[in-house]
C-alpha atoms as a PDB file:
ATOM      1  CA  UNK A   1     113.493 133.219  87.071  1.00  0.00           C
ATOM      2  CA  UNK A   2     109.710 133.989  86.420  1.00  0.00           C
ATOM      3  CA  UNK A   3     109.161 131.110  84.640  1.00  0.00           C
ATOM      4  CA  UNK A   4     110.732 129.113  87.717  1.00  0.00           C
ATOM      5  CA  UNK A   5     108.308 131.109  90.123  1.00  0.00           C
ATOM      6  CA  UNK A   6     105.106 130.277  88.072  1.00  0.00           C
ATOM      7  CA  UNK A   7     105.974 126.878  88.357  1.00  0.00           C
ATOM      8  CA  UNK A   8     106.404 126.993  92.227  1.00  0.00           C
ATOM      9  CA  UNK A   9     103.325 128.778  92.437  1.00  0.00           C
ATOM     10  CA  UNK A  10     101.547 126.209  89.451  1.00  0.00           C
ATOM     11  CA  UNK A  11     102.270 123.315  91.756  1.00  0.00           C
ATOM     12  CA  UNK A  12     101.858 124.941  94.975  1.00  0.00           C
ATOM     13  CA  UNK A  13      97.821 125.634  93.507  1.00  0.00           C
ATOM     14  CA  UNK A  14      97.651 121.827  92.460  1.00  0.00           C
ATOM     15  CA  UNK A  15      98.817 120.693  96.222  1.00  0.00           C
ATOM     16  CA  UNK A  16      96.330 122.926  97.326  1.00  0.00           C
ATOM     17  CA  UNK A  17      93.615 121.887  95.313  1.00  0.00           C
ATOM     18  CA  UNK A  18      94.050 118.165  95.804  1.00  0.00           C
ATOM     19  CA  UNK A  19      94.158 119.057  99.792  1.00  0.00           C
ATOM     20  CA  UNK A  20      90.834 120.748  99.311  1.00  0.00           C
ATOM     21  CA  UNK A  21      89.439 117.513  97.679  1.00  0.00           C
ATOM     22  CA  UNK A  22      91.013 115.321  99.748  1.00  0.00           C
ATOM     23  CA  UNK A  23      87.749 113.190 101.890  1.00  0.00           C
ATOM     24  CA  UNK A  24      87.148 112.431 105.519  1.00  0.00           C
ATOM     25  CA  UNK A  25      85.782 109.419 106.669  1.00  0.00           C
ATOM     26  CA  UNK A  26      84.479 108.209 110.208  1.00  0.00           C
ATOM     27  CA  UNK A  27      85.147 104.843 111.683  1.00  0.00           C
ATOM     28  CA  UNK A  28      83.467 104.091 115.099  1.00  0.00           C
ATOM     29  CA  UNK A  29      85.280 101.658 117.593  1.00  0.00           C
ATOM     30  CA  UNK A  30      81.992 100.143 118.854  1.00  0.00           C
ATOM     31  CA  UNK A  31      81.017  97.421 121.358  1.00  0.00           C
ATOM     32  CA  UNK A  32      78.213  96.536 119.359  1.00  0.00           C
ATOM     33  CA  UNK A  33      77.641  97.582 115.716  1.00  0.00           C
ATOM     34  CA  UNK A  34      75.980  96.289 112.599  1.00  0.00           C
ATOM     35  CA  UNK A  35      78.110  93.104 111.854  1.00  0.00           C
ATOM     36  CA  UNK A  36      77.970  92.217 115.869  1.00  0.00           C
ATOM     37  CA  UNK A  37      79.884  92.431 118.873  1.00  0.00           C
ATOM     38  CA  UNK A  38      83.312  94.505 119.031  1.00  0.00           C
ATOM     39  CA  UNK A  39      83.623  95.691 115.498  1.00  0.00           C
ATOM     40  CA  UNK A  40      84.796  98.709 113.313  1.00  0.00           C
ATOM     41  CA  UNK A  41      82.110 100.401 111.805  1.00  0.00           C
ATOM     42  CA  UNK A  42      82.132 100.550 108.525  1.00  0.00           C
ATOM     43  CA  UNK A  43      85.248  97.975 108.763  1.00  0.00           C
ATOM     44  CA  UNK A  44      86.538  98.690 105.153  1.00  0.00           C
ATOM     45  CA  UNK A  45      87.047 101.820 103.303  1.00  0.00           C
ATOM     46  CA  UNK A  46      87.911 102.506 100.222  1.00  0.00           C
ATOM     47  CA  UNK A  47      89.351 106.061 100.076  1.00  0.00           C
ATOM     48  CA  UNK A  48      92.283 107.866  97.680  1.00  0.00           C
ATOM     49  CA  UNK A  49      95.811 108.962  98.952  1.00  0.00           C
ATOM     50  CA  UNK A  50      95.237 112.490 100.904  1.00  0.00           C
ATOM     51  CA  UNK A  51      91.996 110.851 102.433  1.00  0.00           C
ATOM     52  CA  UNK A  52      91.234 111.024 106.064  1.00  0.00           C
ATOM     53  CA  UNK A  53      90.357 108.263 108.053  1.00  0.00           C
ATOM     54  CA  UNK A  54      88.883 109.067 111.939  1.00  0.00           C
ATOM     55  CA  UNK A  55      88.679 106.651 114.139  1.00  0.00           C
ATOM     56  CA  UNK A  56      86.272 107.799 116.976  1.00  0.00           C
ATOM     57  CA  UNK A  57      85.763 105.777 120.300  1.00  0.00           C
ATOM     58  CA  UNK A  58      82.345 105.540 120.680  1.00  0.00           C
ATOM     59  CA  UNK A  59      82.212 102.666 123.039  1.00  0.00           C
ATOM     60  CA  UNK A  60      85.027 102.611 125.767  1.00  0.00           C
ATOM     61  CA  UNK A  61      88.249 100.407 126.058  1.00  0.00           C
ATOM     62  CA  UNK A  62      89.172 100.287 122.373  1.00  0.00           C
ATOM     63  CA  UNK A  63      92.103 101.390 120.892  1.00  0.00           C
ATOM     64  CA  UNK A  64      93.201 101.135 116.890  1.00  0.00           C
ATOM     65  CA  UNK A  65      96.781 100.359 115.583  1.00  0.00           C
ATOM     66  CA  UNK A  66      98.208  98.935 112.472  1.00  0.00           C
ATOM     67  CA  UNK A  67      99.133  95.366 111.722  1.00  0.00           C
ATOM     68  CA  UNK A  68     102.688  94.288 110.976  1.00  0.00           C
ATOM     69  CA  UNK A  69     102.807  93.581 107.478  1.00  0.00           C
ATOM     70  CA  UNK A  70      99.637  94.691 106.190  1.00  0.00           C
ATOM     71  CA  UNK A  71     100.823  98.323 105.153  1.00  0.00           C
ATOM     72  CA  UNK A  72     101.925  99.920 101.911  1.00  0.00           C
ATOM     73  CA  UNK A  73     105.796 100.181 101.648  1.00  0.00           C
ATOM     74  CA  UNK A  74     106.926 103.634 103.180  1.00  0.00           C
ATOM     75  CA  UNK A  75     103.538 103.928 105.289  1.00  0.00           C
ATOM     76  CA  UNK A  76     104.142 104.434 109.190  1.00  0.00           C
ATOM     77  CA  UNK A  77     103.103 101.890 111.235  1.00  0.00           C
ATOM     78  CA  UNK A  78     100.927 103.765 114.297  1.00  0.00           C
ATOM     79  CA  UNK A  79      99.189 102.747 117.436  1.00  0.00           C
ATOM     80  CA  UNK A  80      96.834 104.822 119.406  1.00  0.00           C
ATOM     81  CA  UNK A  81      96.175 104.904 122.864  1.00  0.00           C
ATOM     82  CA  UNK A  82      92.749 102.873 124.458  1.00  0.00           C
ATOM     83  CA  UNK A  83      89.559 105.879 124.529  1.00  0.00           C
ATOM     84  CA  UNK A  84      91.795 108.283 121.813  1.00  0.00           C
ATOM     85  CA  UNK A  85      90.250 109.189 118.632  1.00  0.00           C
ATOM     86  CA  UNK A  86      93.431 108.630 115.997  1.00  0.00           C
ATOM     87  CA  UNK A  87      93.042 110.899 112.639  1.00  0.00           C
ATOM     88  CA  UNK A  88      94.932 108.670 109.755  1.00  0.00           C
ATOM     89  CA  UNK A  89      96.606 110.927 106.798  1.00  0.00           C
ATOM     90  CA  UNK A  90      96.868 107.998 103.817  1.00  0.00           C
ATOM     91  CA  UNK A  91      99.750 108.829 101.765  1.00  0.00           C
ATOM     92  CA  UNK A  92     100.706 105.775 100.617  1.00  0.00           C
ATOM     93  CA  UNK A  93      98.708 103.773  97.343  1.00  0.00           C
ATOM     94  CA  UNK A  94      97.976 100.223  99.015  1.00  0.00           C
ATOM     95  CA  UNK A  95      95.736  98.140 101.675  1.00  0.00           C
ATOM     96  CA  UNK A  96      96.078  99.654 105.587  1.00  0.00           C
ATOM     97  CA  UNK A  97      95.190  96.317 107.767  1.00  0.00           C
ATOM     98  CA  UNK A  98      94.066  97.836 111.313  1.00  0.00           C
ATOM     99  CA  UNK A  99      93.073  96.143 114.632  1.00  0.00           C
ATOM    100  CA  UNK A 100      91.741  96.957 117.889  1.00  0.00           C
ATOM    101  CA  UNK A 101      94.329  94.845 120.317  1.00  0.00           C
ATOM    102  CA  UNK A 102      92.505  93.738 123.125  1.00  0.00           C
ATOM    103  CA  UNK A 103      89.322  92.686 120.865  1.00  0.00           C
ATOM    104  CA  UNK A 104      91.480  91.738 117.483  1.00  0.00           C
ATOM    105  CA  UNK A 105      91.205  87.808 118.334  1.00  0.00           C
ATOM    106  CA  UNK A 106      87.309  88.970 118.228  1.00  0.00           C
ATOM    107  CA  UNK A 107      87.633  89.714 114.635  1.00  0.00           C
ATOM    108  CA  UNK A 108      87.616  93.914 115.638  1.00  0.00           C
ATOM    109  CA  UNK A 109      89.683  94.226 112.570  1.00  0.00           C
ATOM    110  CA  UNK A 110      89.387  97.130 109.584  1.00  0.00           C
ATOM    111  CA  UNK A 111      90.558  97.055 106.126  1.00  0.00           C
ATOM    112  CA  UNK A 112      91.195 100.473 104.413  1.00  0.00           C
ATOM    113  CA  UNK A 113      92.250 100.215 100.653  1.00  0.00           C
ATOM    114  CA  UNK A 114      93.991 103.377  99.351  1.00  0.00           C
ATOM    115  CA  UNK A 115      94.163 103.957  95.261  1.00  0.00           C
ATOM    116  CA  UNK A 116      95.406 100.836  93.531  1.00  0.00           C
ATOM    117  CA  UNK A 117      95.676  97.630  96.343  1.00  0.00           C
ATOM    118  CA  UNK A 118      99.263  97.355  95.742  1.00  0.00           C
ATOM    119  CA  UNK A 119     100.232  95.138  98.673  1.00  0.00           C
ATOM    120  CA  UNK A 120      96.907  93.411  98.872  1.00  0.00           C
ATOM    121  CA  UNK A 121      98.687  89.803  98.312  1.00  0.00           C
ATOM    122  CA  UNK A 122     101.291  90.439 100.879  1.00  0.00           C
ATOM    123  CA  UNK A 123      99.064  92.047 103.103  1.00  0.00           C
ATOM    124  CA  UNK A 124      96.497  89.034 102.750  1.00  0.00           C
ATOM    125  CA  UNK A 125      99.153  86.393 103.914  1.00  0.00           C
ATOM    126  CA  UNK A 126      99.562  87.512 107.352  1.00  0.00           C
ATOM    127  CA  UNK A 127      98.200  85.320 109.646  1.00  0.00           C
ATOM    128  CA  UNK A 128      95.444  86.326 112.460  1.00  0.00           C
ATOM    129  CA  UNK A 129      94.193  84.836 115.698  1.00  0.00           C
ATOM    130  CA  UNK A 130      90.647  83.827 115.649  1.00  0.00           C
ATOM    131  CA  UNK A 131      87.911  85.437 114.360  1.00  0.00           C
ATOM    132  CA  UNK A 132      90.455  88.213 112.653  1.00  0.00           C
ATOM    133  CA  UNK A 133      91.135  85.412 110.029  1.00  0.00           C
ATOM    134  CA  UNK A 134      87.740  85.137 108.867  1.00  0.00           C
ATOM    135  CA  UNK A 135      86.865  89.254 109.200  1.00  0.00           C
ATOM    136  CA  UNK A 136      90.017  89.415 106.353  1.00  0.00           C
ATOM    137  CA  UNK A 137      89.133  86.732 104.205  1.00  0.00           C
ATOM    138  CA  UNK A 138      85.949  88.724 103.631  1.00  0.00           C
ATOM    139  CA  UNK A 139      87.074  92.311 103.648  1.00  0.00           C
ATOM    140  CA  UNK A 140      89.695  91.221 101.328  1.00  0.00           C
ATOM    141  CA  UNK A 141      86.510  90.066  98.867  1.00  0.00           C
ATOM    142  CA  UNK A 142      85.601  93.835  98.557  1.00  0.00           C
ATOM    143  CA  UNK A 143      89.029  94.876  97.563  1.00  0.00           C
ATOM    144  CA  UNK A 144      88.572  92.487  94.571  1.00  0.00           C
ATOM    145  CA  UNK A 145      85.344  93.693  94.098  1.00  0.00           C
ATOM    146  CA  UNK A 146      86.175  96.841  94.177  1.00  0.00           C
ATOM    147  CA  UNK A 147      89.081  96.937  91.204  1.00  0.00           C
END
């Protein structure tokens, strides 16, 4: 019995710990940033599974939601509301495609890669309307830099 409660208390330390570690990032929703006109900023990330990602509404009428088929399997899809800051947990090891709606044909699209890209092939076959193409082709040319 004590051996089983030091190893509840063992691995309730090491959740703990990796909590503590765990890293926040920022993401504005901007009408004009760096890279031009209706754009996440930075647009990729590169965090570890526990990570935060905030997406803050710095300009109005922008909103941020994931995109079919560019999640890790068990990750849940989510869609915030237009002006609402959305706080992403990552849990899952993969790529997280994300899009603003009303600007995604823009190109206001975001690439967050989590641990090892395991669904970066899938996740780089979906298909995007206008600019959004183009924003992935080269977001997808940091994940390979990046392994």
């Amino acid at each position: 019995m004590k051996r089983m409660i030091a190893m509840l208390a063992l691995g309730a330390a090491v959740a703990m710990a990796s909590q503590a570690n765990a890293a926040e990032y920022t993401v504005e929703m901007l009408n004009k940033g760096e890279k031009g006109v209706m754009v996440f900023q930075p647009d990729f990330v590169k965090a570890e599974v526990g990570d935060t990602i905030r997406f803050v509404p710095t300009d109005k009428g922008h909103n941020v939601e994931s995109i079919k088929g560019m999640l890790p399997d068990g990750a849940d899809a989510f869609k915030g509301k237009f002006g609402q800051e959305v706080v992403l947990t990552v849990e899952k090891e993969g790529v997280y495609g994300v899009k603003c709606m009303p600007h995604y044909a823009m190109g206001m699209v975001a690439l967050i890669e989590v641990g090892t890209a395991t669904n970066s092939e899938q996740a780089a076959a979906v298909k995007h309307p206008g600019k959004a193409g183009k924003t992935f082709a080269e977001l997808f040319g940091q994940v390979v830099a990046s392994n």
